[in-house]
PDB file of N, CA and C in Angstrom:
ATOM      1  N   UNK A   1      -8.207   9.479   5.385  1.00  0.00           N
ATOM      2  CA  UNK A   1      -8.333   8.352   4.489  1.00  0.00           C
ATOM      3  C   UNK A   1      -8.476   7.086   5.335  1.00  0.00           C
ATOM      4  N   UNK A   2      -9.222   6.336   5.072  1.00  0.00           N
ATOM      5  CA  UNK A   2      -9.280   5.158   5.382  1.00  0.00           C
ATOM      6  C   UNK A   2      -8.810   4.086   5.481  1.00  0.00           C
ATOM      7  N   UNK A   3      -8.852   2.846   6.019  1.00  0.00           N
ATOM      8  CA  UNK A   3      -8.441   1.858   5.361  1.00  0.00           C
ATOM      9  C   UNK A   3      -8.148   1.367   3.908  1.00  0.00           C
ATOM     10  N   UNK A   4      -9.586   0.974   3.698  1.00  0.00           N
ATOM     11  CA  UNK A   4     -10.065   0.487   2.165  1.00  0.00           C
ATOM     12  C   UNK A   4     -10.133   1.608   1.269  1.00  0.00           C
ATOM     13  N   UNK A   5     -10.101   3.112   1.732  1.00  0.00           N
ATOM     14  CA  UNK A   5      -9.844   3.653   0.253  1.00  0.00           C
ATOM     15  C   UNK A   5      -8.079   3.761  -0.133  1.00  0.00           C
ATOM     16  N   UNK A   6      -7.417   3.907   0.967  1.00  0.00           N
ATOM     17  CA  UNK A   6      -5.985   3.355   1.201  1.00  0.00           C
ATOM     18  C   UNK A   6      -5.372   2.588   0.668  1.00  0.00           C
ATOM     19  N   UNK A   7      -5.892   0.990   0.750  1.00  0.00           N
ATOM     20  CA  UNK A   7      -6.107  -0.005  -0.013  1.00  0.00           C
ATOM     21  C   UNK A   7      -6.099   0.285  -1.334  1.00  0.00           C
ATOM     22  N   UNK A   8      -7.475   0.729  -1.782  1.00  0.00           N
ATOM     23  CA  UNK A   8      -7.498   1.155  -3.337  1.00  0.00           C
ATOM     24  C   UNK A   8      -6.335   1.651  -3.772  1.00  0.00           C
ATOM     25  N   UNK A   9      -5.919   3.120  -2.698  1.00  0.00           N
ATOM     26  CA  UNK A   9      -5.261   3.578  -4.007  1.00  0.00           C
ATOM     27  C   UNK A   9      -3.524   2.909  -4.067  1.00  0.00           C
ATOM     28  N   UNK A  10      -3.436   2.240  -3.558  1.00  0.00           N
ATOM     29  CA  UNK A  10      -2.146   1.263  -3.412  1.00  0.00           C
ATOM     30  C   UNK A  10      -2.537   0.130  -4.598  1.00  0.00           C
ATOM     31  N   UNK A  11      -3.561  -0.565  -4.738  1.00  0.00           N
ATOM     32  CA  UNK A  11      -4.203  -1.197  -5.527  1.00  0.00           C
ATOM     33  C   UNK A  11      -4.231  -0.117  -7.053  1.00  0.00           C
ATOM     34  N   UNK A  12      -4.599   0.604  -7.443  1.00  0.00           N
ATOM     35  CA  UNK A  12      -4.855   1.183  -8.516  1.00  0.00           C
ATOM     36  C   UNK A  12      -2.892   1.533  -8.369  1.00  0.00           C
ATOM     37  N   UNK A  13      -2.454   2.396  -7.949  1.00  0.00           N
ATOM     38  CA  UNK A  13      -1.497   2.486  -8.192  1.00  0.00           C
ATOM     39  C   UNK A  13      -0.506   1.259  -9.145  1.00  0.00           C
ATOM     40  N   UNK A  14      -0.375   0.220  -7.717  1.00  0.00           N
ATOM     41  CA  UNK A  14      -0.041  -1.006  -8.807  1.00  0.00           C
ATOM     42  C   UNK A  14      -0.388  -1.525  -9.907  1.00  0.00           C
ATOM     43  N   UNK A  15      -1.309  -1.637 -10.351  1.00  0.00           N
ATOM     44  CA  UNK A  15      -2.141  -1.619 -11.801  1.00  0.00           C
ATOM     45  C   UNK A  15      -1.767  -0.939 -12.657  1.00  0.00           C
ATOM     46  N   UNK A  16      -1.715   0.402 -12.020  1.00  0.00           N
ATOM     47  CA  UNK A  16      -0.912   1.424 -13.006  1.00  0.00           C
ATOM     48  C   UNK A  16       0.464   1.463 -13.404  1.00  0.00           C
ATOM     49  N   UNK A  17       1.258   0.775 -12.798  1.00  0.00           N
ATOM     50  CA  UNK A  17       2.564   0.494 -12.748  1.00  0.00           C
ATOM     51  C   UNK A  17       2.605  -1.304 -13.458  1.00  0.00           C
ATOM     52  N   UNK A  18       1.353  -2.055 -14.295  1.00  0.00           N
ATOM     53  CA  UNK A  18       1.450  -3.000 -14.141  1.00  0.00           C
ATOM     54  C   UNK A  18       2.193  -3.879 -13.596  1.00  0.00           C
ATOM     55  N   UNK A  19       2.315  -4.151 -11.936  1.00  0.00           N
ATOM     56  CA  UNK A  19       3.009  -5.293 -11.452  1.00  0.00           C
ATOM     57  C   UNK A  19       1.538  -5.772 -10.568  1.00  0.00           C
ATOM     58  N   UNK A  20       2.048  -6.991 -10.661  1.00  0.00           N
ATOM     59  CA  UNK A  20       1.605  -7.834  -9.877  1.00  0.00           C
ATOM     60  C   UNK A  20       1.524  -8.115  -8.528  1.00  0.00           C
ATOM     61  N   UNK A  21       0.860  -8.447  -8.008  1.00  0.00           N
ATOM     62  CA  UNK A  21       1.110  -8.495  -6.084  1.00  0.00           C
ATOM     63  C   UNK A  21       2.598  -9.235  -5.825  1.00  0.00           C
ATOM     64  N   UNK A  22       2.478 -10.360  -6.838  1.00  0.00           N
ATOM     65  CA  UNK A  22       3.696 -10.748  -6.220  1.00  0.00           C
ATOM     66  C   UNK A  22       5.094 -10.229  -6.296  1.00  0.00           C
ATOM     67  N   UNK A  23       5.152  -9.090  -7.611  1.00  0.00           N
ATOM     68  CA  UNK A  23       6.148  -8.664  -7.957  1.00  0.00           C
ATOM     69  C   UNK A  23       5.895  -7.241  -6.755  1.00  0.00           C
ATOM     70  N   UNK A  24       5.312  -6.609  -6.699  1.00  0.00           N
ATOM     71  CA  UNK A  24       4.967  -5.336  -5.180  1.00  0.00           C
ATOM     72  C   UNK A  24       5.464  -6.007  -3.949  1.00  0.00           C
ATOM     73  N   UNK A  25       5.196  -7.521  -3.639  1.00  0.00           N
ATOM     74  CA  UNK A  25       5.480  -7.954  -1.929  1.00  0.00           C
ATOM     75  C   UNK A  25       6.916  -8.396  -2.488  1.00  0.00           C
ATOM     76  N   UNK A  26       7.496  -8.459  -3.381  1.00  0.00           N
ATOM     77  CA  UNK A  26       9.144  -9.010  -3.318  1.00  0.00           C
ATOM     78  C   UNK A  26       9.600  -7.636  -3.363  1.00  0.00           C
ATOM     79  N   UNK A  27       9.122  -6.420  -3.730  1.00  0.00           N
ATOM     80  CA  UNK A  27       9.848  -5.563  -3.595  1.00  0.00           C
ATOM     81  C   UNK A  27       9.617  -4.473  -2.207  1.00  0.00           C
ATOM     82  N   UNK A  28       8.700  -5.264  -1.987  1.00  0.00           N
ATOM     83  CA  UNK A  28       8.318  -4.365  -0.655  1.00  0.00           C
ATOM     84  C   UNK A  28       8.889  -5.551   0.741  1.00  0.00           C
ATOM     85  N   UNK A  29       9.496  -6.603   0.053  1.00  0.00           N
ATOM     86  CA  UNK A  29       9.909  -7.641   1.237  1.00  0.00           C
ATOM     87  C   UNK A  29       8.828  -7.671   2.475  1.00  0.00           C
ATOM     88  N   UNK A  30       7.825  -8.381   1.993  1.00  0.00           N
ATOM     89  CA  UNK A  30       6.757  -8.172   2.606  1.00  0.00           C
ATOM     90  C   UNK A  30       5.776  -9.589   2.001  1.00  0.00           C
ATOM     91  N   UNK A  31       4.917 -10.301   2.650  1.00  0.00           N
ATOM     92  CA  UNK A  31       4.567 -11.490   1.957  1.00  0.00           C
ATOM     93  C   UNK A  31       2.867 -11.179   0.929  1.00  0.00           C
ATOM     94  N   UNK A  32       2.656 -11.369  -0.313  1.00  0.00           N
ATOM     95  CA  UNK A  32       1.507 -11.374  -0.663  1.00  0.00           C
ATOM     96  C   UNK A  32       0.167 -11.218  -0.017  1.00  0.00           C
ATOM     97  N   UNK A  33      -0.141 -12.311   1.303  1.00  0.00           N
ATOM     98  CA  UNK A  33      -1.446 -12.321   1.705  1.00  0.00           C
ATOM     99  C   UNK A  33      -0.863 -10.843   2.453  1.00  0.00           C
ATOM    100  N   UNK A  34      -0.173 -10.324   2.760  1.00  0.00           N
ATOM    101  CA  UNK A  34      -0.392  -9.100   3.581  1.00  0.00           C
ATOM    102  C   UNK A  34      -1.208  -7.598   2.775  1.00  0.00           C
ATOM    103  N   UNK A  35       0.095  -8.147   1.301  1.00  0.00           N
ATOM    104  CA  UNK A  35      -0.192  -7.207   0.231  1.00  0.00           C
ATOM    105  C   UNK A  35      -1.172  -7.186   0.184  1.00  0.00           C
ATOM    106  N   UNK A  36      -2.014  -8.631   0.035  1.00  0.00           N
ATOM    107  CA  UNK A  36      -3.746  -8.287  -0.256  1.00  0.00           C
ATOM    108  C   UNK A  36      -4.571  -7.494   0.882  1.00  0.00           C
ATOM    109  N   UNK A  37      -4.391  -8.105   1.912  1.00  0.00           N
ATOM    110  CA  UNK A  37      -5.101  -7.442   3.025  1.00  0.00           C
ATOM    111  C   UNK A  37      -5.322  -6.168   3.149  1.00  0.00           C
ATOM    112  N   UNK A  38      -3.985  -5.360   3.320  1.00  0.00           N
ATOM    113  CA  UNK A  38      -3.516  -3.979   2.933  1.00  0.00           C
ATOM    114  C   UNK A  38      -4.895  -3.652   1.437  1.00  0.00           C
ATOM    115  N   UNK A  39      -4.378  -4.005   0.676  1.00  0.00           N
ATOM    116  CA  UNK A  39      -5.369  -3.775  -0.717  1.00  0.00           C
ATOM    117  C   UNK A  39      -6.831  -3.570  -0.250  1.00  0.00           C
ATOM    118  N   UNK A  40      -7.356  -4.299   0.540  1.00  0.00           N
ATOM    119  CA  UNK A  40      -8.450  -5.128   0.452  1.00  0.00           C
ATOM    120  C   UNK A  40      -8.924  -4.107   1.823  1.00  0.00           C
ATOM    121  N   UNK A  41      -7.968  -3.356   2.246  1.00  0.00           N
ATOM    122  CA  UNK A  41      -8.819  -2.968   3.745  1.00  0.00           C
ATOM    123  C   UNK A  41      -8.797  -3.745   4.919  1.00  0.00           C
ATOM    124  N   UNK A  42      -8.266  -4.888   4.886  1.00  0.00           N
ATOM    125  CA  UNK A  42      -8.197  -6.027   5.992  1.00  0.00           C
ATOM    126  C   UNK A  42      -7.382  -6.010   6.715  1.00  0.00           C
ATOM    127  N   UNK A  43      -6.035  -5.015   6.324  1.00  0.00           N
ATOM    128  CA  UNK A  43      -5.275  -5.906   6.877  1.00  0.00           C
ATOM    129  C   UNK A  43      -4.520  -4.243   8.199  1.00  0.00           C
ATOM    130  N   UNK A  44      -4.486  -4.041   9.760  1.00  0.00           N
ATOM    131  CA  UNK A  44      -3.792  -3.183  10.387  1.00  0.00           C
ATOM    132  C   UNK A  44      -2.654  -2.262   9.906  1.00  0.00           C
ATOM    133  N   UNK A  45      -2.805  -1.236   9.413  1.00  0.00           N
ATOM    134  CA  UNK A  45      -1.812  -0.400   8.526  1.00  0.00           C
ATOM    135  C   UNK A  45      -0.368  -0.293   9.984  1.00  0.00           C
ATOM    136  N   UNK A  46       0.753  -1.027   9.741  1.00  0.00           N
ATOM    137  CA  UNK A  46       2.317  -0.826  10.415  1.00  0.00           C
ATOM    138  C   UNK A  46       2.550   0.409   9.491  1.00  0.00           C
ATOM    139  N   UNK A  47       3.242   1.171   9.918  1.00  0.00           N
ATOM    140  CA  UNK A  47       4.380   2.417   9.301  1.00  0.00           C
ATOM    141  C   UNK A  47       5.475   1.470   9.175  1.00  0.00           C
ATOM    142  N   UNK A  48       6.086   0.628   9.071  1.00  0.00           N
ATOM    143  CA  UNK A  48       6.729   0.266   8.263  1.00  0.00           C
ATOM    144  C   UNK A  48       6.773  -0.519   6.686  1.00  0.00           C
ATOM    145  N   UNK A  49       5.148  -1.180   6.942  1.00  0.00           N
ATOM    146  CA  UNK A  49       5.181  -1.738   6.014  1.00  0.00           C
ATOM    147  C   UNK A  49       4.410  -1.000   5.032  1.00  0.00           C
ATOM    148  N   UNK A  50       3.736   0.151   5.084  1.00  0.00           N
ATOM    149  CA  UNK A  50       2.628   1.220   4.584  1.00  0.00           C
ATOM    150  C   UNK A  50       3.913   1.757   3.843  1.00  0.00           C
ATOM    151  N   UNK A  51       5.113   1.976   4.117  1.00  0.00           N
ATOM    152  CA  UNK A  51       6.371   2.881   4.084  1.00  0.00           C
ATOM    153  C   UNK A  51       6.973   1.918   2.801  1.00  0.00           C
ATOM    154  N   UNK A  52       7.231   0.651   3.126  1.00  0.00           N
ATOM    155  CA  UNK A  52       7.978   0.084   2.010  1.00  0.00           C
ATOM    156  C   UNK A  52       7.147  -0.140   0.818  1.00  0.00           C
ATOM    157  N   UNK A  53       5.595  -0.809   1.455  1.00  0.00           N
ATOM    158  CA  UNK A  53       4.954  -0.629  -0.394  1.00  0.00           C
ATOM    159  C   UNK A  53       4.983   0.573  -0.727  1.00  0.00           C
ATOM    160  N   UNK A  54       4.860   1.879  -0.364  1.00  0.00           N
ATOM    161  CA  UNK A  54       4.650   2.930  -0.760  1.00  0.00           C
ATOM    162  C   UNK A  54       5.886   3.559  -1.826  1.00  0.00           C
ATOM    163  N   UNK A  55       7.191   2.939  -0.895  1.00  0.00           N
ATOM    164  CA  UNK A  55       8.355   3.097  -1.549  1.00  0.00           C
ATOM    165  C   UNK A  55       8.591   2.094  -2.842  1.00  0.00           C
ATOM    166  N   UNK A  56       7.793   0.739  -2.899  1.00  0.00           N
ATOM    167  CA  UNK A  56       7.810  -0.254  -3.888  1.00  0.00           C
ATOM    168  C   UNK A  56       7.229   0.671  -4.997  1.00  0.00           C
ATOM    169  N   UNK A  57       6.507   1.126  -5.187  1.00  0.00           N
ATOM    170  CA  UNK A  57       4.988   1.829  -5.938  1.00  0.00           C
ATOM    171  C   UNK A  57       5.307   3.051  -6.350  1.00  0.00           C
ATOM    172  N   UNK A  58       6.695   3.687  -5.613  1.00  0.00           N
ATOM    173  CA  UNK A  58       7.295   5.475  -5.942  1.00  0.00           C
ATOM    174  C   UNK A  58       6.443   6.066  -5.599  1.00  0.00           C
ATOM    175  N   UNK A  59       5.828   5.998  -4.819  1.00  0.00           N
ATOM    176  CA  UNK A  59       4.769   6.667  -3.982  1.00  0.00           C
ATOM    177  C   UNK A  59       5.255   7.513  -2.494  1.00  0.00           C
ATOM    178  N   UNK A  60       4.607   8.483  -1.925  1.00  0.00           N
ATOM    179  CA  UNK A  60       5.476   8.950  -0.690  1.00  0.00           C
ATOM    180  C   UNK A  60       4.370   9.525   0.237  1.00  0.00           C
ATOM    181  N   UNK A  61       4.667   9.595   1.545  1.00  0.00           N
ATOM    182  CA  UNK A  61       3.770   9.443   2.218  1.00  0.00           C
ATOM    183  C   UNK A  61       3.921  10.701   3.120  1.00  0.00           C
ATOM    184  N   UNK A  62       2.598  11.471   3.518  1.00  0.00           N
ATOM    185  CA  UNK A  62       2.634  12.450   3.880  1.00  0.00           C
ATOM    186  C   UNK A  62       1.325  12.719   5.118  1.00  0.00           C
ATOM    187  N   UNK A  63       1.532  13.778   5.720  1.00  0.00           N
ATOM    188  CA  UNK A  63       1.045  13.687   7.046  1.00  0.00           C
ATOM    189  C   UNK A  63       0.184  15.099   7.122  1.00  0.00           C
ATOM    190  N   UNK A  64      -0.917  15.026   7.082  1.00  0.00           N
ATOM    191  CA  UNK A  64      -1.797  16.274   7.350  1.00  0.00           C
ATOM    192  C   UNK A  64      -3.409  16.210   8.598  1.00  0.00           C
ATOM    193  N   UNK A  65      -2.896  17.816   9.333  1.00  0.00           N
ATOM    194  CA  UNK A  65      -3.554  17.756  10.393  1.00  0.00           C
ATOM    195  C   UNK A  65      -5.006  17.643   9.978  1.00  0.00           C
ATOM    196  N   UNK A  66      -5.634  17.055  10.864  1.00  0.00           N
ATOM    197  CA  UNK A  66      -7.024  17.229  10.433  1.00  0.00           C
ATOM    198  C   UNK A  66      -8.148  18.386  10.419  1.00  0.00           C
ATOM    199  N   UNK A  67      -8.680  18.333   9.555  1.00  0.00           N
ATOM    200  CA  UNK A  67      -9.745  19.602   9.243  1.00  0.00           C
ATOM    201  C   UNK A  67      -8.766  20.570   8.261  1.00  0.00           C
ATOM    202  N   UNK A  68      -7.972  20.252   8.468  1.00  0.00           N
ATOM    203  CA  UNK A  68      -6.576  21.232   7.218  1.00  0.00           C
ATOM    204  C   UNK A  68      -6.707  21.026   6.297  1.00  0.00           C
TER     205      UNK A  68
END
């Protein structure tokens, strides 16, 4: 997965959960323009902060070898 489809589905997720960016970066203690970036594909994916929106969103994150 990519960046920007990454993005998306963090983006659709939230939508689906109707919150708002700003209500996702207060719960992900994390600032908005990052949230967007992240969204948007822009912004260097940290494992920590990939970890807390993911955890904002009830989302969980998982690790598979490639070509698997």
């Amino acid at each position: 997965m990519n960046a920007a489809d990454l993005g998306a589905a963090l983006r659709a997720r939230r939508r689906a959960l109707h919150l708002t960016q700003i209500e996702t970066a207060d719960l992900a203690d994390i600032s908005t323009r990052v949230l967007s970036d992240l969204e948007n594909g822009r912004e260097t994916v940290r494992l920590d902060i990939l970890t807390a929106v993911a955890s904002a969103l009830g989302m969980n994150l998982s690790l598979q070898v490639a070509g698997k």
